[in-house]
Protein backbone atom coordinates (compact mmCIF):
# COMPACT_ATOMS: atom_id res chain seq x y z
CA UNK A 1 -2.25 13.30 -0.52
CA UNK A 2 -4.90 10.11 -1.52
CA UNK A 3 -5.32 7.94 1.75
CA UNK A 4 -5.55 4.59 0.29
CA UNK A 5 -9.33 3.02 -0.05
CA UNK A 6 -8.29 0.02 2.18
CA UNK A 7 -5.13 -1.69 4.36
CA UNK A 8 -6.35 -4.99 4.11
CA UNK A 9 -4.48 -6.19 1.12
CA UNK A 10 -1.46 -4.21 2.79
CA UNK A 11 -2.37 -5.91 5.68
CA UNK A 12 -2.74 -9.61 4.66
CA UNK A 13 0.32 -9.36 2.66
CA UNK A 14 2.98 -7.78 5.64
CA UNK A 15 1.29 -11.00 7.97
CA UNK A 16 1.88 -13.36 5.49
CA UNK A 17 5.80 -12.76 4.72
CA UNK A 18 5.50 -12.07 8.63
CA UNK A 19 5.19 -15.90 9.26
CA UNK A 20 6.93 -16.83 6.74
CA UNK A 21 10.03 -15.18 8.21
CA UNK A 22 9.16 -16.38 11.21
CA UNK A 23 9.43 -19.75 10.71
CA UNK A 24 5.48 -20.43 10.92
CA UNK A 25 5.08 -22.19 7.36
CA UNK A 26 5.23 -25.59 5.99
CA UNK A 27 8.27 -27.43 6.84
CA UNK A 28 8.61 -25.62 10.02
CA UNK A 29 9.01 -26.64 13.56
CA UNK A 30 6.04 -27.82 14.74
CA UNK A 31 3.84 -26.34 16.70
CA UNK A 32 5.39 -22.41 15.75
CA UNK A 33 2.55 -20.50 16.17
CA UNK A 34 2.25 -16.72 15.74
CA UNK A 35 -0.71 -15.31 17.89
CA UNK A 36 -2.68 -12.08 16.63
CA UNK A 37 -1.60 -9.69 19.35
CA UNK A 38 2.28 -10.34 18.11
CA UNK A 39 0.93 -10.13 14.31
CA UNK A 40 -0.86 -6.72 15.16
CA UNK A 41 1.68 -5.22 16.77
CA UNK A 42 3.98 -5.71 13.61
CA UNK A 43 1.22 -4.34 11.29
CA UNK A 44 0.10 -1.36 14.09
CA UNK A 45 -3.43 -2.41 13.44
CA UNK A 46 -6.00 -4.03 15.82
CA UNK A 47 -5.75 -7.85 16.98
CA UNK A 48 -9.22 -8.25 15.44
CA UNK A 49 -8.54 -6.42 12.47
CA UNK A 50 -5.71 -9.00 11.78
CA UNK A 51 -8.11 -11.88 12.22
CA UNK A 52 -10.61 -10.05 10.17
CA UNK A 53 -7.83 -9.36 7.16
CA UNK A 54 -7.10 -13.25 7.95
CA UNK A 55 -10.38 -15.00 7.56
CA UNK A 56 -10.66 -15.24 3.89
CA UNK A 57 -7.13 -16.67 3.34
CA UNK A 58 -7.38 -18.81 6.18
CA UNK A 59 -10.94 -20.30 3.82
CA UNK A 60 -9.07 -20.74 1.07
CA UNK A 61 -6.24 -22.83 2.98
CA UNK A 62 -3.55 -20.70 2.74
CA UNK A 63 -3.38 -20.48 6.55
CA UNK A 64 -4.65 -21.99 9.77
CA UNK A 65 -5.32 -21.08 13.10
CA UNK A 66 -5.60 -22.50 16.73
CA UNK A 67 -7.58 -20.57 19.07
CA UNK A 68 -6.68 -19.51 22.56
CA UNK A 69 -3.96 -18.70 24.57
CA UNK A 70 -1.54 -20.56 23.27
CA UNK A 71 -2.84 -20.06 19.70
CA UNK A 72 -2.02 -18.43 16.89
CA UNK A 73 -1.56 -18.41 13.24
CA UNK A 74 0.74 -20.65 10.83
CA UNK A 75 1.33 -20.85 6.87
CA UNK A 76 -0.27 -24.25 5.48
CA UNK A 77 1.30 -23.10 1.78
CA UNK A 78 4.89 -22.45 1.02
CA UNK A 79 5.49 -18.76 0.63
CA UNK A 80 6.98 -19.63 -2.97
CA UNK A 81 3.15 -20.65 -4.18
CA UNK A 82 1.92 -17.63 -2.46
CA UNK A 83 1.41 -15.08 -5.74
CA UNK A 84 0.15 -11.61 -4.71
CA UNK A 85 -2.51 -11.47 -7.24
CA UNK A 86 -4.09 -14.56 -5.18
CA UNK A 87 -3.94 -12.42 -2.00
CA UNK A 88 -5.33 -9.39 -3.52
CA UNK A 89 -8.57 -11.29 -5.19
CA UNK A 90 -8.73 -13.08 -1.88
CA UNK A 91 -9.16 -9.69 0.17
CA UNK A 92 -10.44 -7.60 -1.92
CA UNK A 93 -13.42 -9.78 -3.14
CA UNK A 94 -15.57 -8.17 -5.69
CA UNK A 95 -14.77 -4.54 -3.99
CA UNK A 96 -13.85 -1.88 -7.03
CA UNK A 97 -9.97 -0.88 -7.10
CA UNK A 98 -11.17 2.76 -7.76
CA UNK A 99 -13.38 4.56 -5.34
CA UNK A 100 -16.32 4.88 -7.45
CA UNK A 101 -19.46 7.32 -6.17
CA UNK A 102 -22.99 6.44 -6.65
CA UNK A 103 -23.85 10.20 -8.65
CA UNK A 104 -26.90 12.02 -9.25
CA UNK A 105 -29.25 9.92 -11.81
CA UNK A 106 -30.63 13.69 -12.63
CA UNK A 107 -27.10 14.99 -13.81
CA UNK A 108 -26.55 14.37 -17.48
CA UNK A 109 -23.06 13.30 -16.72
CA UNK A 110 -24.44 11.18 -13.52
CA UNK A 111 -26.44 8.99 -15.90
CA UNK A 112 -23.90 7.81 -18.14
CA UNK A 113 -20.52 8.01 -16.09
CA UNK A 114 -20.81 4.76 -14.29
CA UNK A 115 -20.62 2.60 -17.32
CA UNK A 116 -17.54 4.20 -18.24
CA UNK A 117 -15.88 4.14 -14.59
CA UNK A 118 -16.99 0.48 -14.31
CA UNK A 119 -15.02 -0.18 -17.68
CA UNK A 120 -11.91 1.74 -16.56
CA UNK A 121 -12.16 -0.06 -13.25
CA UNK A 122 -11.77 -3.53 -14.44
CA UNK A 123 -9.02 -2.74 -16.66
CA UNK A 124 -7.22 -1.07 -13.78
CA UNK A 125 -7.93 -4.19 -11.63
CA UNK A 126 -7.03 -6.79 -14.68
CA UNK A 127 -3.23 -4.30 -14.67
CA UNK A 128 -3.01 -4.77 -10.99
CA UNK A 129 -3.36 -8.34 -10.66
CA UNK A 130 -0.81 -8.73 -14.08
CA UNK A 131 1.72 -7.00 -11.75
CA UNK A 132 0.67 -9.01 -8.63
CA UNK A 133 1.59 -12.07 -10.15
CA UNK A 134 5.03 -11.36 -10.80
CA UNK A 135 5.80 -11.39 -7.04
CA UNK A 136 5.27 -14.52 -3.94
CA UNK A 137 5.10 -14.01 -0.79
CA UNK A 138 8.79 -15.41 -0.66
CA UNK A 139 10.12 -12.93 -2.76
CA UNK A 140 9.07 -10.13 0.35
CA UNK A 141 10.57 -12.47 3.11
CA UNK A 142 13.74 -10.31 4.33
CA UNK A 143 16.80 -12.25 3.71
């Protein structure tokens, strides 16, 4: 069976409806914050993983956090306005969706397969974030 080529979108997402189910988001009482030792133990990853998987939606102001011991993380956006496909670009950066190999430049089929992967790649990525974008954050929040 595949292993997948990354958690992190996995990741980003299960924290995400994580605070928003636990009443961590806008509109919520004040000062609910969710530290990363709580949010890794839900995700059975590593506390600096979590913060890691964090930092690039906490720069694009979909989330804030307060360090030290009484710290944690909160939702600045309502889970509603939260589309996956913004989550997955947000992760995954410029990273391919398929794990493509650097090949032999001396193979005749090493020399021209990357053009074609590249292609196939972008159109699997363009289908992934289509489906992405049918679904918020709210819609995963267990009712």
């Amino acid at each position: 069976m595949a292993s997948p080529q990354s958690t992190q979108f996995a990741v980003a997402v299960h924290v995400l409806t994580y605070l928003a189910g636990a009443g961590a988001g806008p509109g919520s009482q004040p000062g609910r914050l969710v530290g990363a030792t709580e949010l890794a133990a839900s995700t059975q990853v590593t506390a600096v993983h979590v913060r890691r998987v964090l930092a690039p939606l906490r720069e694009a102001g979909l989330l804030a956090s307060t360090p030290g011991a009484h710290g944690g993380w909160q939702l600045l956006v309502d889970p509603a306005d939260i589309r996956l496909d913004t989550v997955w670009r947000l992760v995954r950066g410029e990273e391919p969706v398929l794990a493509i190999h650097l090949p032999s430049p001396r193979c005749p089929v090493g020399r021209s397969i990357q053009d074609g992967l590249t292609q196939i790649d972008a159109e699997v990525a363009r289908a992934t974030e289509a489906t992405l974008a049918r679904t918020t954050v709210a819609d995963l929040v267990p009712r």
